[in-house]
PDB file of N, CA and C in Angstrom:
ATOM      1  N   UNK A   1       5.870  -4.675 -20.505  1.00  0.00           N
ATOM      2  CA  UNK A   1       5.905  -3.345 -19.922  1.00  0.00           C
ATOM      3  C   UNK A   1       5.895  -3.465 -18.400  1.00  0.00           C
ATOM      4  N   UNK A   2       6.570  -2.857 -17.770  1.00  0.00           N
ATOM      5  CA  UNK A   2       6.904  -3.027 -16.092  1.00  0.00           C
ATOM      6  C   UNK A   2       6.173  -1.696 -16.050  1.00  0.00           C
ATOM      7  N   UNK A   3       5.548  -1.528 -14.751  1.00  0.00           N
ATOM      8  CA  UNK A   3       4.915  -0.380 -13.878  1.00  0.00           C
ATOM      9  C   UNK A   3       5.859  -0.860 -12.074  1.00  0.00           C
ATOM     10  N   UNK A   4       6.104   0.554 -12.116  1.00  0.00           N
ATOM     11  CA  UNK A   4       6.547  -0.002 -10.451  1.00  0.00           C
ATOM     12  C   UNK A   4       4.919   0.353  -9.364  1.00  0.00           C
ATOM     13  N   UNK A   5       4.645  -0.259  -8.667  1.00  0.00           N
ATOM     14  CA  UNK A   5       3.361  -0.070  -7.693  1.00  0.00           C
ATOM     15  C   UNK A   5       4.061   0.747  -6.061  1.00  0.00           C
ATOM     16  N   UNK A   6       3.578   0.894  -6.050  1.00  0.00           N
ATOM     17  CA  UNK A   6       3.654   1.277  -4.055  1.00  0.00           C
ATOM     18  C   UNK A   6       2.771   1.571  -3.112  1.00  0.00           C
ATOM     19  N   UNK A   7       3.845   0.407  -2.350  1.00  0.00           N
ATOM     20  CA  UNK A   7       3.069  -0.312  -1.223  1.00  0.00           C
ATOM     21  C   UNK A   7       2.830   0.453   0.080  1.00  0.00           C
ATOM     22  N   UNK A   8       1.982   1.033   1.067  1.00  0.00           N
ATOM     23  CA  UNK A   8       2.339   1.386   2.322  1.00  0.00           C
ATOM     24  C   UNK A   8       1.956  -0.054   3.063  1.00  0.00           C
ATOM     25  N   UNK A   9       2.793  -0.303   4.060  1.00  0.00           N
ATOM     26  CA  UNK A   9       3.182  -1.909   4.863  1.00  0.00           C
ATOM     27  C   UNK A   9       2.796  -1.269   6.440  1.00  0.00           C
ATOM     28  N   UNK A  10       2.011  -2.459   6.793  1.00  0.00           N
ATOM     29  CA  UNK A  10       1.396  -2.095   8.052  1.00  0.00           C
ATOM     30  C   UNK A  10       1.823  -3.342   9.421  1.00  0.00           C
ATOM     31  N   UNK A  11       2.126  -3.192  10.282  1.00  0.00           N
ATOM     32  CA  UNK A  11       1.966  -4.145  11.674  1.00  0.00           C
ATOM     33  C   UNK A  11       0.785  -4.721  11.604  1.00  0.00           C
ATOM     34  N   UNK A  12      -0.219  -4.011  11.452  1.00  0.00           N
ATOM     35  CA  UNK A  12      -1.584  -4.523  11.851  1.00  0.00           C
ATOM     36  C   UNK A  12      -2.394  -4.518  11.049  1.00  0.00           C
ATOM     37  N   UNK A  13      -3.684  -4.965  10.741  1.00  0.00           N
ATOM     38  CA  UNK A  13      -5.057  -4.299   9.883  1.00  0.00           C
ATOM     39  C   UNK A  13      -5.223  -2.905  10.736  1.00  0.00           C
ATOM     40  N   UNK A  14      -5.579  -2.572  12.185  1.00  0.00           N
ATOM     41  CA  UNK A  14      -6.084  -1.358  12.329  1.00  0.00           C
ATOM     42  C   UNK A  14      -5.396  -0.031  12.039  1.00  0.00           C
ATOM     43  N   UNK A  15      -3.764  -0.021  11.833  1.00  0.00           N
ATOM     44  CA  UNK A  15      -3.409   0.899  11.990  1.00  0.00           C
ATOM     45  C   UNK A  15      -3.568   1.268  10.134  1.00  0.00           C
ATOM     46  N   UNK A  16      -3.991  -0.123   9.240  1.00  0.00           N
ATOM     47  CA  UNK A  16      -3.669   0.450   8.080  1.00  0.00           C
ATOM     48  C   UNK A  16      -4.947   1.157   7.225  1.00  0.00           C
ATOM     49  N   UNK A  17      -6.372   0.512   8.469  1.00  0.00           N
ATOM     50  CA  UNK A  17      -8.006   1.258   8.219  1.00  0.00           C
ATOM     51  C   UNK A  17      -7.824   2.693   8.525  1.00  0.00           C
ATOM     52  N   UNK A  18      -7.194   2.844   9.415  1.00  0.00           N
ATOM     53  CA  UNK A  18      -6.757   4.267   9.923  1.00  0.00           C
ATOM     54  C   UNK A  18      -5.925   4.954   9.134  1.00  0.00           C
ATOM     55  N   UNK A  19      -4.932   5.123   8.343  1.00  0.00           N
ATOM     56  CA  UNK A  19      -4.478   5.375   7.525  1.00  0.00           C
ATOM     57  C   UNK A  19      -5.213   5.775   6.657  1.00  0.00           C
ATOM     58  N   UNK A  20      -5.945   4.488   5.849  1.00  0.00           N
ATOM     59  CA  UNK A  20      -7.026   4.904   4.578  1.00  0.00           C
ATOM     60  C   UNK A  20      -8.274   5.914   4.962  1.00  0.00           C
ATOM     61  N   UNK A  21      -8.426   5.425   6.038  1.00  0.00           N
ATOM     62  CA  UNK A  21      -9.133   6.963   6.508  1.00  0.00           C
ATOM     63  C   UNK A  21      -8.850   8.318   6.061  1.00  0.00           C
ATOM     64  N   UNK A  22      -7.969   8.672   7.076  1.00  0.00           N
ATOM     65  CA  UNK A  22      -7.386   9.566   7.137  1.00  0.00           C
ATOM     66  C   UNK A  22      -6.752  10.180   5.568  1.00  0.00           C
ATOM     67  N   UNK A  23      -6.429   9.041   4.519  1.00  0.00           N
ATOM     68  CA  UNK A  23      -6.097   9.436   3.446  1.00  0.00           C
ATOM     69  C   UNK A  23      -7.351  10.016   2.589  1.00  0.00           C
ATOM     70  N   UNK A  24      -8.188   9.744   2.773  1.00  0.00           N
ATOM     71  CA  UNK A  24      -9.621   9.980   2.385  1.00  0.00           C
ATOM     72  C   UNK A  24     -10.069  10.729   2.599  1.00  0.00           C
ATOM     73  N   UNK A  25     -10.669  11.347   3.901  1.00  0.00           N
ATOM     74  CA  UNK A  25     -10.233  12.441   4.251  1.00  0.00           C
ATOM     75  C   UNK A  25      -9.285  13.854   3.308  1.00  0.00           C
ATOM     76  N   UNK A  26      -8.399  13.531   3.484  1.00  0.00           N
ATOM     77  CA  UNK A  26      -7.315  14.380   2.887  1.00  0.00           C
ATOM     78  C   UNK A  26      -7.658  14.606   1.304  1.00  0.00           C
ATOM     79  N   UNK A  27      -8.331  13.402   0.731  1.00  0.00           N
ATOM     80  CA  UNK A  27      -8.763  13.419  -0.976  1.00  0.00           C
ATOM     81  C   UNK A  27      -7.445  12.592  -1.074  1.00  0.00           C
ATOM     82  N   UNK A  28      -6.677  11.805  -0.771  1.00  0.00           N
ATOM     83  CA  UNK A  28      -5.313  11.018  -1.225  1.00  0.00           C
ATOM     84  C   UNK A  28      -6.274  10.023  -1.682  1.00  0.00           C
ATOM     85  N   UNK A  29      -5.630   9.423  -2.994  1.00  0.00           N
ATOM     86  CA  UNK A  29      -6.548   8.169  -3.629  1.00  0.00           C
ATOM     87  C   UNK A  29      -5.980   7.494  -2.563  1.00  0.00           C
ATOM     88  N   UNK A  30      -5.926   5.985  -2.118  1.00  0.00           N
ATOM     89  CA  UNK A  30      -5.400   5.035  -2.056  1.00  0.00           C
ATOM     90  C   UNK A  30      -6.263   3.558  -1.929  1.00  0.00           C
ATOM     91  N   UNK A  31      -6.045   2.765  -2.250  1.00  0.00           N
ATOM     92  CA  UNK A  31      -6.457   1.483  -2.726  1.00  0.00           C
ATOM     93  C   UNK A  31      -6.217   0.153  -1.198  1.00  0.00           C
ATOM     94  N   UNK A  32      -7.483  -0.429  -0.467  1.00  0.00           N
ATOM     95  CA  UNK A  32      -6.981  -1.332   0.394  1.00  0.00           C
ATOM     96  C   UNK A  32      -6.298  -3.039  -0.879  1.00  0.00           C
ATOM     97  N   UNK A  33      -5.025  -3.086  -0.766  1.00  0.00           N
ATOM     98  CA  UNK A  33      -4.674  -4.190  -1.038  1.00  0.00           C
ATOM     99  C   UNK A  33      -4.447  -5.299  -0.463  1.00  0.00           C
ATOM    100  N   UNK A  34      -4.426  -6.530  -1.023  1.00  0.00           N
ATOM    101  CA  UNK A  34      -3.444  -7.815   0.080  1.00  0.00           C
ATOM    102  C   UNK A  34      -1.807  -7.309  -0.313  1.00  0.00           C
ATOM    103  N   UNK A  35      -0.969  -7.554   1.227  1.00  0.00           N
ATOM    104  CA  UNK A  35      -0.181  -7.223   0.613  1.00  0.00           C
ATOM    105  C   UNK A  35       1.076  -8.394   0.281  1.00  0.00           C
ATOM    106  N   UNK A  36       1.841  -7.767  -0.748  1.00  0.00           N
ATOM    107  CA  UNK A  36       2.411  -8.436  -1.731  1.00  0.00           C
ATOM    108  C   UNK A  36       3.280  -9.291  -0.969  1.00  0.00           C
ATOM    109  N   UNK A  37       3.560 -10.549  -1.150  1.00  0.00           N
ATOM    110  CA  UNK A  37       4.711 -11.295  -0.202  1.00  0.00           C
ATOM    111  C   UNK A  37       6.061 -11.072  -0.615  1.00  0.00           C
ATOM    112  N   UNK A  38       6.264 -10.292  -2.034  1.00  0.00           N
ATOM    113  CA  UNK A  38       8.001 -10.174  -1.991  1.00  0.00           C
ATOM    114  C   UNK A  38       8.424  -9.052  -1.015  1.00  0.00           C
ATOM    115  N   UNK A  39       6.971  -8.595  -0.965  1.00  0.00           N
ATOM    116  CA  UNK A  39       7.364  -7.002   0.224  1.00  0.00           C
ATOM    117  C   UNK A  39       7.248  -7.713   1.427  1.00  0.00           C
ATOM    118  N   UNK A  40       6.575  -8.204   2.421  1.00  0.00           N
ATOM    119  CA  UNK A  40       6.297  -8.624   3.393  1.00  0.00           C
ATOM    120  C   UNK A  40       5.668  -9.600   3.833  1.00  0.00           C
ATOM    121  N   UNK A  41       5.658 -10.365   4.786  1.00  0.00           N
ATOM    122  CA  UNK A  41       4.597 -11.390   5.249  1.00  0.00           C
ATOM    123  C   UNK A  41       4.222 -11.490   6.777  1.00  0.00           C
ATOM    124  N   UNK A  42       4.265  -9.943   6.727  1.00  0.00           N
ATOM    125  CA  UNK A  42       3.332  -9.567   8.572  1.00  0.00           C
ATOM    126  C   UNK A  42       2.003  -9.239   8.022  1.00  0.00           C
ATOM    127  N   UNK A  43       1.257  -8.237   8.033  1.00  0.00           N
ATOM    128  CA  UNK A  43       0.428  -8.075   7.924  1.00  0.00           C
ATOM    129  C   UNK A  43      -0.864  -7.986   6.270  1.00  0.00           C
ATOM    130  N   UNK A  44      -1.849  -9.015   6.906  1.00  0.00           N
ATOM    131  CA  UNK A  44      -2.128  -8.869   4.939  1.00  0.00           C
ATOM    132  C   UNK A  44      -2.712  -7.709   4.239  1.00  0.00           C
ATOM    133  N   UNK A  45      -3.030  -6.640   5.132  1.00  0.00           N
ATOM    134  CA  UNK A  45      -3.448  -5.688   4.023  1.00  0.00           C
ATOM    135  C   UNK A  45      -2.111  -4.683   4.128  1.00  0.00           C
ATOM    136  N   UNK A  46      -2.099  -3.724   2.647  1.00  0.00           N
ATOM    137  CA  UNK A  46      -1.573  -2.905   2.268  1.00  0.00           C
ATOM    138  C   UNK A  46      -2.444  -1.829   2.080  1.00  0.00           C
ATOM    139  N   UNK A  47      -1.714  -0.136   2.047  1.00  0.00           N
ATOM    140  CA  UNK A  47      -2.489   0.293   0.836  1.00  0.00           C
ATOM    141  C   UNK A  47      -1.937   0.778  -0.619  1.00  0.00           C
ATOM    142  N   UNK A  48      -1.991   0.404  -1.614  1.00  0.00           N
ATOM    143  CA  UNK A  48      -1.566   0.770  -2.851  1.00  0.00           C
ATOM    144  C   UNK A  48      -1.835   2.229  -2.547  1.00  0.00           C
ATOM    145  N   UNK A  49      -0.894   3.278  -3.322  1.00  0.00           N
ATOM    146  CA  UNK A  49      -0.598   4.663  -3.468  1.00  0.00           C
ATOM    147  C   UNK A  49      -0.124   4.727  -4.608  1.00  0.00           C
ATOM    148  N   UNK A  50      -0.067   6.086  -4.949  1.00  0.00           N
ATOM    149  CA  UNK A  50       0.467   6.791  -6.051  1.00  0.00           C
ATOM    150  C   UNK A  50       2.189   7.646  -5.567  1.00  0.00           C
ATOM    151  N   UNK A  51       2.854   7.394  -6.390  1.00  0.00           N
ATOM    152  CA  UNK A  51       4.250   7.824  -5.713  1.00  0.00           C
ATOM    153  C   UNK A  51       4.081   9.753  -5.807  1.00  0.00           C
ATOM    154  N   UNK A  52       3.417   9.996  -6.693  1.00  0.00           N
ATOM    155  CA  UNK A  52       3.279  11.645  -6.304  1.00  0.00           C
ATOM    156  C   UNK A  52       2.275  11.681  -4.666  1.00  0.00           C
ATOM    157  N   UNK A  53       1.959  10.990  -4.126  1.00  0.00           N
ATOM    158  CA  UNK A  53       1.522  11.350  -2.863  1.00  0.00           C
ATOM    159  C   UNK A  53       2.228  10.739  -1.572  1.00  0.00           C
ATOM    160  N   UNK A  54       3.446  10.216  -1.551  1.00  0.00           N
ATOM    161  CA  UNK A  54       4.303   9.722  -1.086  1.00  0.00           C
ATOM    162  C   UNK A  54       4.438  10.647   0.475  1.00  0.00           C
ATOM    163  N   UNK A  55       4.523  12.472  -0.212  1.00  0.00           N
ATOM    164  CA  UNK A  55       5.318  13.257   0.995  1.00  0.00           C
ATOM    165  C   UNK A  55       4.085  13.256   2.148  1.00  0.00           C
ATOM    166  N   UNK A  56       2.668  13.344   0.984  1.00  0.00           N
ATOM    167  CA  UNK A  56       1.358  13.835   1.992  1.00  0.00           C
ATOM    168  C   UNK A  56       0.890  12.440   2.721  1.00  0.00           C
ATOM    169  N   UNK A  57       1.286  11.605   2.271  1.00  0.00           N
ATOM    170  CA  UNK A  57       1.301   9.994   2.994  1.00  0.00           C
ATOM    171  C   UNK A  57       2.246  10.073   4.548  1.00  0.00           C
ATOM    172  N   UNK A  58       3.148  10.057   4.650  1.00  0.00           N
ATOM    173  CA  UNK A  58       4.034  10.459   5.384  1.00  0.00           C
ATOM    174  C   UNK A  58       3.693  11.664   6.792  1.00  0.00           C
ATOM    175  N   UNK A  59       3.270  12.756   5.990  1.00  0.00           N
ATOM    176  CA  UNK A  59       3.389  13.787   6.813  1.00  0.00           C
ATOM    177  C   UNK A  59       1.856  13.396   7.384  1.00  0.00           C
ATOM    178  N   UNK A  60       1.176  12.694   7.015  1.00  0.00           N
ATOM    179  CA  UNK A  60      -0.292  12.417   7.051  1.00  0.00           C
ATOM    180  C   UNK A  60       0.048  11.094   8.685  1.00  0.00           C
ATOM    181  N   UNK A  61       0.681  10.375   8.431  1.00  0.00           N
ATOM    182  CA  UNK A  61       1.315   9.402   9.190  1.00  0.00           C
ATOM    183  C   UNK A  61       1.817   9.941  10.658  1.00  0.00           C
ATOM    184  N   UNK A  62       2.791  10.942  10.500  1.00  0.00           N
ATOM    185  CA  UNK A  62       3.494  11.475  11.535  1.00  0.00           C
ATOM    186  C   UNK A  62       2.778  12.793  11.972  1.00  0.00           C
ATOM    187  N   UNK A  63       1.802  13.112  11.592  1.00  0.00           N
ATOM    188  CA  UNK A  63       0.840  14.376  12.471  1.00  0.00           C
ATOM    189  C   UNK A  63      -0.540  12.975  13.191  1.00  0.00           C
ATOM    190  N   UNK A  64      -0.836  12.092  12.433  1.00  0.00           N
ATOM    191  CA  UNK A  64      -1.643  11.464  13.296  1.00  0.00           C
ATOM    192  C   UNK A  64      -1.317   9.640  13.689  1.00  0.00           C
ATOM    193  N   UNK A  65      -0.150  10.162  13.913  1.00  0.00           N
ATOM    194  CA  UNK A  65       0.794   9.073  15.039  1.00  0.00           C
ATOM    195  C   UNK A  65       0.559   7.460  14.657  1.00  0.00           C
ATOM    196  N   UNK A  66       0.311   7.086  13.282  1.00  0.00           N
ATOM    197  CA  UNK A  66       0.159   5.689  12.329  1.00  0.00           C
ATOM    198  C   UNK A  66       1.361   4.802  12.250  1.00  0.00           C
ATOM    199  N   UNK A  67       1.450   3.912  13.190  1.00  0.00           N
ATOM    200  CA  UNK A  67       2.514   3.025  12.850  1.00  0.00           C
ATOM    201  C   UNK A  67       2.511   2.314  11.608  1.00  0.00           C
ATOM    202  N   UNK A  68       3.453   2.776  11.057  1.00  0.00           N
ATOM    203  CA  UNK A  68       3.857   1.669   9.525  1.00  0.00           C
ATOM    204  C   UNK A  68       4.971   1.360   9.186  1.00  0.00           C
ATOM    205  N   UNK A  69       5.624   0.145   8.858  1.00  0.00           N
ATOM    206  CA  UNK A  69       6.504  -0.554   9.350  1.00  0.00           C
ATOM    207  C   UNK A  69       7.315   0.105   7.641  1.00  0.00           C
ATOM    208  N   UNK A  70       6.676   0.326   6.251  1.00  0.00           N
ATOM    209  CA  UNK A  70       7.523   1.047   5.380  1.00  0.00           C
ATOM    210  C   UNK A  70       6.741   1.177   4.264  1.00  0.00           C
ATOM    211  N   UNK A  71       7.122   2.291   3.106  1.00  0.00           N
ATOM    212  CA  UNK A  71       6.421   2.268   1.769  1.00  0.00           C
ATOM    213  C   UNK A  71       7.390   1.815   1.108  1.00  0.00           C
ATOM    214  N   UNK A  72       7.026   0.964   0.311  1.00  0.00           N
ATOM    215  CA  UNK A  72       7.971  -0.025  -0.576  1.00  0.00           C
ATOM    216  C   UNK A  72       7.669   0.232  -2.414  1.00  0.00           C
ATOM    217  N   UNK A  73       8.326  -0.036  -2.891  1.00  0.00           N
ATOM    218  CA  UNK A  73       8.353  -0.428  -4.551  1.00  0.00           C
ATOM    219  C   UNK A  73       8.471  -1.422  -4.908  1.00  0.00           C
ATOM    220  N   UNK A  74       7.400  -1.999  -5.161  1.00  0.00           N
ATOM    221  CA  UNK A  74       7.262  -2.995  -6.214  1.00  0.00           C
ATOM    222  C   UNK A  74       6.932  -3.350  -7.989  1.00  0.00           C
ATOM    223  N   UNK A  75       7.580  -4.043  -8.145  1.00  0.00           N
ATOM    224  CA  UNK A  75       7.486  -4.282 -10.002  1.00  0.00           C
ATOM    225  C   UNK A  75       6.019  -5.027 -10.089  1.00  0.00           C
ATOM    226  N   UNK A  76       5.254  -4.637 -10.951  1.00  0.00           N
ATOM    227  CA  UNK A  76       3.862  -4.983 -11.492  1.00  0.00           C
ATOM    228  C   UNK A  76       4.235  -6.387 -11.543  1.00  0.00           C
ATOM    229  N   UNK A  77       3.779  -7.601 -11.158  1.00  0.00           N
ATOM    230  CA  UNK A  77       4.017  -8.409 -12.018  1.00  0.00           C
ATOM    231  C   UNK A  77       2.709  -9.146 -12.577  1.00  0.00           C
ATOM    232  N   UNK A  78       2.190  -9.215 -13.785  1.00  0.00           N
ATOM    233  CA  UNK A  78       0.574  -9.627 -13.848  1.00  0.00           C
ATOM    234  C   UNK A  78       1.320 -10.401 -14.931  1.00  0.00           C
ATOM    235  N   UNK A  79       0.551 -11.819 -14.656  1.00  0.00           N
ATOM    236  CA  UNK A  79       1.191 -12.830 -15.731  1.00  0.00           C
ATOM    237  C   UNK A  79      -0.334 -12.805 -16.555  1.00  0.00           C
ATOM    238  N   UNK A  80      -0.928 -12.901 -17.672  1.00  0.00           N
ATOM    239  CA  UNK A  80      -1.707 -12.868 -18.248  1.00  0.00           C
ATOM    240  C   UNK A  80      -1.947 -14.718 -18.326  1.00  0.00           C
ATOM    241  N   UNK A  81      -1.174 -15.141 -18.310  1.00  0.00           N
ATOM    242  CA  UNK A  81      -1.327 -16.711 -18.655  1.00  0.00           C
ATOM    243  C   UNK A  81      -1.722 -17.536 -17.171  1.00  0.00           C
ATOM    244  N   UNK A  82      -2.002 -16.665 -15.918  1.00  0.00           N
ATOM    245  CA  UNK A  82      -2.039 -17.327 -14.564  1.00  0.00           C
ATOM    246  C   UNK A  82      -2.920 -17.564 -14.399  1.00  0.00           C
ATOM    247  N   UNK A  83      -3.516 -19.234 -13.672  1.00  0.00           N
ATOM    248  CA  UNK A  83      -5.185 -19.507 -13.631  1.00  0.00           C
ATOM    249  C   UNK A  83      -5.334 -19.812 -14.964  1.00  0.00           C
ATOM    250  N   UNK A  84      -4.520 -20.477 -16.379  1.00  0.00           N
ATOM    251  CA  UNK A  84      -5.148 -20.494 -17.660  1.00  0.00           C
ATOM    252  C   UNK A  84      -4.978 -22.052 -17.681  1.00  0.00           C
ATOM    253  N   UNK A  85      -5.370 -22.839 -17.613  1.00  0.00           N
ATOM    254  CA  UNK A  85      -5.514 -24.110 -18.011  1.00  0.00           C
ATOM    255  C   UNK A  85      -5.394 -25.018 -19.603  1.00  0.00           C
ATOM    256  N   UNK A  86      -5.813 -24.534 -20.586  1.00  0.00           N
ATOM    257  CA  UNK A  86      -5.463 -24.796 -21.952  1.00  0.00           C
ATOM    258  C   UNK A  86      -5.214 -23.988 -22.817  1.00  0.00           C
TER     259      UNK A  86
END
């Protein structure tokens, strides 16, 4: 079973604490992640989102001036067999 995830992608750690703030604030769930390397390999945190909060992410971004470099889609990938040794 595939789930797609999404990513918001940051320049920095501060601009992406600020963000989760501010999403919090607002009541937007969002989740601090590492973020994923097929998406990027600038900055290591992400925040996982929900794609129904995509527009209030955004408009949340551009009223309090959050550089973020993009929100991305990614495919779940959880191998159940990773880290299993025998």
């Amino acid at each position: 079973m595939s789930k797609i995830q999404h990513y918001v992608l940051f320049p920095n750690h501060d601009n992406g604490m600020r963000l989760y703030k501010e999403l919090k604030n607002l009541g937007v769930r969002a989740t601090i992640a590492p973020t994923p390397r097929a998406a990027s390999t600038c900055c290591g945190i992400s925040l996982l989102v929900e794609e129904k909060d995509i527009d209030t992410i955004r408009k949340c971004v551009s009223e309090h001036e959050i550089e973020i470099l993009d929100i991305v889609e990614i495919e779940r990938d959880i191998n159940p067999k990773r880290d299993k040794y025998c």
